[in-house]
Protein backbone atom coordinates (compact mmCIF):
# COMPACT_ATOMS: atom_id res chain seq x y z
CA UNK A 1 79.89 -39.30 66.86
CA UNK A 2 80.73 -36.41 65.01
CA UNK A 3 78.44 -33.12 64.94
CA UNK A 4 75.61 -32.59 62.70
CA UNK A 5 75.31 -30.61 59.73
CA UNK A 6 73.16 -27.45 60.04
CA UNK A 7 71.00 -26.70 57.03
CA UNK A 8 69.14 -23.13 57.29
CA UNK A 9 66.62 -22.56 54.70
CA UNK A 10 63.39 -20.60 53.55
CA UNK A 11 61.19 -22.37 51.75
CA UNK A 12 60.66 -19.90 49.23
CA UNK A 13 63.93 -20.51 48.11
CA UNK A 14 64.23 -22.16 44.97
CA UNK A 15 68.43 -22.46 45.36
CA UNK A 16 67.37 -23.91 48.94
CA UNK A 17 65.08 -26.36 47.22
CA UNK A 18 67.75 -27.86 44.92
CA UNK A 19 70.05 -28.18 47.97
CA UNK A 20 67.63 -30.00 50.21
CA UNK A 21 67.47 -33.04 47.20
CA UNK A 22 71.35 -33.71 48.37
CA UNK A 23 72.03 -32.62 51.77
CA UNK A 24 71.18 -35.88 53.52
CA UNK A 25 73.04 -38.08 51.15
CA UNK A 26 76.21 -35.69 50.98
CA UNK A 27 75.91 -36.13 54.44
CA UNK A 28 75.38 -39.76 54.73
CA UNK A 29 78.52 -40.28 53.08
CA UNK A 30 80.53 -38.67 55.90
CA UNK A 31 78.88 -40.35 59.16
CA UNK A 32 77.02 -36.76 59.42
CA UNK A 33 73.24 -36.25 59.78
CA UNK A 34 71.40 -33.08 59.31
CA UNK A 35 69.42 -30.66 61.11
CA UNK A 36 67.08 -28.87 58.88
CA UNK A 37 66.59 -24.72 60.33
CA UNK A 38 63.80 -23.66 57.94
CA UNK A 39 64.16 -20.09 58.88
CA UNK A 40 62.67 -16.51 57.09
CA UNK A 41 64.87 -14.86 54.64
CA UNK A 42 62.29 -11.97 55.01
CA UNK A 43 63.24 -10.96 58.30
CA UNK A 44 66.72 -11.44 57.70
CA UNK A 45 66.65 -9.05 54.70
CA UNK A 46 65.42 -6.43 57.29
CA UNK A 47 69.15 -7.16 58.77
CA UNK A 48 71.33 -7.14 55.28
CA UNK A 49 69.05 -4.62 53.71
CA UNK A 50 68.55 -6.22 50.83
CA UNK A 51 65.40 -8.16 49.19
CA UNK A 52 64.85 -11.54 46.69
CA UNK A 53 67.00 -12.49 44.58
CA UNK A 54 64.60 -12.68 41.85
CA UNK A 55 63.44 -9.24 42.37
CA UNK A 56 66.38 -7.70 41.96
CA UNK A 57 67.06 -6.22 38.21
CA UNK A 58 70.22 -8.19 36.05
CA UNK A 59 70.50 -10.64 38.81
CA UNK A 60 67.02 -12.02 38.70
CA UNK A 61 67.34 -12.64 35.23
CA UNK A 62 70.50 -14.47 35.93
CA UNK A 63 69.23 -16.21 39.13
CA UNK A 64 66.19 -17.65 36.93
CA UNK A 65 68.00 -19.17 34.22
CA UNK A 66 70.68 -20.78 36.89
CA UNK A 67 68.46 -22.09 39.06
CA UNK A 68 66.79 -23.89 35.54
CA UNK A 69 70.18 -24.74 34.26
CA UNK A 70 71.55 -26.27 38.08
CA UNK A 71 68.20 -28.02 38.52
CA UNK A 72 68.22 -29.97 34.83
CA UNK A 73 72.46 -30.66 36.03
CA UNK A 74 71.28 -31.95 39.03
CA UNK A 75 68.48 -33.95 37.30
CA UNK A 76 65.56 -32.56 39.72
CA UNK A 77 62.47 -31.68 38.45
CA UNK A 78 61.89 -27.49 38.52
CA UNK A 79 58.72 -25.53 38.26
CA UNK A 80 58.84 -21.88 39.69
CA UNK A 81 55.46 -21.40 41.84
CA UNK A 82 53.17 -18.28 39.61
CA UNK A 83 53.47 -16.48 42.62
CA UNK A 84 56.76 -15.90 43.58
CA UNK A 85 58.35 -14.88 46.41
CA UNK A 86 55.35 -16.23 49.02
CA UNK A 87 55.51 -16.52 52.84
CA UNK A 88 56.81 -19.11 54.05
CA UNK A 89 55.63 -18.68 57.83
CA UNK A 90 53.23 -21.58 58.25
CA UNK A 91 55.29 -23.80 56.33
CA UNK A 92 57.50 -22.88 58.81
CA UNK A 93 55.56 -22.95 61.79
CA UNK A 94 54.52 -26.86 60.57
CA UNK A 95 57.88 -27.82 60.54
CA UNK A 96 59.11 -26.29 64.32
CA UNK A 97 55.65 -27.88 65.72
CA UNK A 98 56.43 -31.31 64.31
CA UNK A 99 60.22 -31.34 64.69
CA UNK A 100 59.43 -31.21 68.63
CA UNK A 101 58.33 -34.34 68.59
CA UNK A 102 58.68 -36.29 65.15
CA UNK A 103 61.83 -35.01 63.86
CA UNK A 104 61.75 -37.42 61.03
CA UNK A 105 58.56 -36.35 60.10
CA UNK A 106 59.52 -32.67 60.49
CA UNK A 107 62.05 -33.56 57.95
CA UNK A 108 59.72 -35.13 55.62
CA UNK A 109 57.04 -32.81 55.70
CA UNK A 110 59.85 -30.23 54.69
CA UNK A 111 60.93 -32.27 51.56
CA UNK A 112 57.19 -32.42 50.85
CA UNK A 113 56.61 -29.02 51.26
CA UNK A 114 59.72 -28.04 48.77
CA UNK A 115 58.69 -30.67 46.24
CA UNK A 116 55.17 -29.23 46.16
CA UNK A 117 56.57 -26.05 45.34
CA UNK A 118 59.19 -26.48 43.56
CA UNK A 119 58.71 -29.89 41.89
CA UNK A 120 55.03 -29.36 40.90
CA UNK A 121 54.82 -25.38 40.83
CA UNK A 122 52.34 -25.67 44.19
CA UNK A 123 50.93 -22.64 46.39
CA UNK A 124 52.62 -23.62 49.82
CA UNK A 125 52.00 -20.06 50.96
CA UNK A 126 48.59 -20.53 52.56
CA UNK A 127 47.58 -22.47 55.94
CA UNK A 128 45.50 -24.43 54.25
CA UNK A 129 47.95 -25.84 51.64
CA UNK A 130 50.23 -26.80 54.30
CA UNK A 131 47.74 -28.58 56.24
CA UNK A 132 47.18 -30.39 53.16
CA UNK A 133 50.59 -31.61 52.09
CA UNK A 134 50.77 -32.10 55.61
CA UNK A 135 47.81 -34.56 55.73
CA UNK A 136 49.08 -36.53 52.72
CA UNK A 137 52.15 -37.14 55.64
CA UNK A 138 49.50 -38.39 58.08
CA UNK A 139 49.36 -35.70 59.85
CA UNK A 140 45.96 -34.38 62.03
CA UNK A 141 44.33 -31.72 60.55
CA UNK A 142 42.79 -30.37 63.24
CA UNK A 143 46.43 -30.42 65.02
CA UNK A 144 47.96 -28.91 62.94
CA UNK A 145 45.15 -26.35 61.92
CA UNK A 146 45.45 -25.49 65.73
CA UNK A 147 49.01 -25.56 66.32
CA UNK A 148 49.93 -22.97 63.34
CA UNK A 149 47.82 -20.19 65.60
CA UNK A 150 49.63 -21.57 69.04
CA UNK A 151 51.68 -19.07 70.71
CA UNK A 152 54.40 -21.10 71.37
CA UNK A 153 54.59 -22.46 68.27
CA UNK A 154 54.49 -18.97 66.70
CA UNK A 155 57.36 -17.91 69.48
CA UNK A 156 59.24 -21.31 68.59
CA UNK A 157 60.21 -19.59 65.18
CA UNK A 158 60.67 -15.67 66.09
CA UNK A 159 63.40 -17.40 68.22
CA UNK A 160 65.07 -19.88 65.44
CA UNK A 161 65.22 -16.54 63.53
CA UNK A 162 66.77 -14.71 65.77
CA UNK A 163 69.09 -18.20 66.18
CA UNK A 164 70.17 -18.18 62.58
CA UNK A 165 70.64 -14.22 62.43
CA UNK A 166 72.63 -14.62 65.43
CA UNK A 167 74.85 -17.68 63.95
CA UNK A 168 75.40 -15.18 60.62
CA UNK A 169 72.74 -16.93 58.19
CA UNK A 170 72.14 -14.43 56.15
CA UNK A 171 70.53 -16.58 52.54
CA UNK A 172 69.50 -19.56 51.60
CA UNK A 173 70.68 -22.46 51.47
CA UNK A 174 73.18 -21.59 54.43
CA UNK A 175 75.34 -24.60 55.93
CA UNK A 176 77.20 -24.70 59.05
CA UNK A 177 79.79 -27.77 59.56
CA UNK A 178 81.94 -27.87 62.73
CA UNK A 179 81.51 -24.36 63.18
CA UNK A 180 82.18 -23.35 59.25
CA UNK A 181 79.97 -21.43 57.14
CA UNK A 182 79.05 -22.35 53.60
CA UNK A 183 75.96 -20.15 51.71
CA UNK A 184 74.78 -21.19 48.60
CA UNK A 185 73.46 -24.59 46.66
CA UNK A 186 76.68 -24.28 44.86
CA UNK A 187 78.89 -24.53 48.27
CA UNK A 188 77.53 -28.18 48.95
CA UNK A 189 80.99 -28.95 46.59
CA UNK A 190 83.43 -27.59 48.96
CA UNK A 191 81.19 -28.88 51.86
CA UNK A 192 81.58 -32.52 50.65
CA UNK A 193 85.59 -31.43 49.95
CA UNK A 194 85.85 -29.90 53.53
CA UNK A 195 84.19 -32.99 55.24
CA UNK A 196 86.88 -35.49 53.53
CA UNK A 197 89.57 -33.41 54.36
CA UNK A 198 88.67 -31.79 58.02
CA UNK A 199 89.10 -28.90 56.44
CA UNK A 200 91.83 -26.32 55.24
């Protein structure tokens, strides 16, 4: 069977967002599944010393009205969260404590957690808001309240950080496929293109 695809994302990443509402599919169509590597752009901008995309003057400006404009092409529904860029850490942490055991539901809870807050405009910055979307999953509160304070769970992601720096992830969305690197929402083209050809 041939290799997955790696996706590496942050959650607060609205380019990320749009990519996760095709990466299965695209996938799908190529005998590939996916392994979703929600990861934190934060500590990764400590690496390429750079900061948010929408912080950053001319290209922020830019970067909103693209992400608008790829989102209505795409026909997803859009709302940027009012505060934006948030931490993404226990979103994170939900995701690594599931996907030990309930991959699948790892997977959903991500899509749930992107949709809230980028779909509806949601806060998934806080503990409490993850437990929640989490819950509507049928997840166990008190689980999950429990496990987002665990050290291991907490050690879990320092180490998928340091995984993705390490593989040369360095934004969001960031694809890996048979060893090849694509970044961007706008790669997933040329990743569909290098999956029917094997590549050039």
């Amino acid at each position: 069977m041939a290799a997955p695809i790696d996706f590496y994302f942050d959650f607060s990443s609205p380019y990320g967002y749009l990519a996760s509402e095709r990466i299965d599919a695209l996938a799908a169509r190529h005998g590939r599944s996916v392994v979703w590597r929600p990861f934190l752009l934060g500590a990764v901008f400590k690496t390429t010393r750079t900061e948010p995309l929408l912080n950053i003057p001319l290209k922020g400006d830019y970067a909103r009205r693209d992400i608008e404009r790829s989102a209505r092409a795409l026909g997803v529904p859009y709302r940027l969260p009012e505060s934006f860029p948030f931490l993404s850490v226990a979103a994170c942490r939900a995701f690594y404590w599931l996907a030990g055991e309930r991959p699948d539901l790892a997977r959903d809870l991500a899509q749930a957690l992107y949709r809230r807050a980028f779909a509806e405009g949601g806060d998934i910055s806080r503990a409490d808001s993850v437990v929640a979307v989490a819950e509507g999953l049928g997840v166990e509160r008190p689980a999950l309240e429990a496990a987002l304070q665990d050290a291991e769970v907490k050690d879990r992601l320092r180490r998928e950080v340091e995984a993705a720096v390490a593989t040369g992830v360095f934004g969001s969305p960031f694809m890996v496929v048979d060893g090849e690197p694509f970044w961007g929402n706008d790669r997933l083209d040329a990743v569909e293109r290098w999956l029917e050809t094997g590549g050039w």
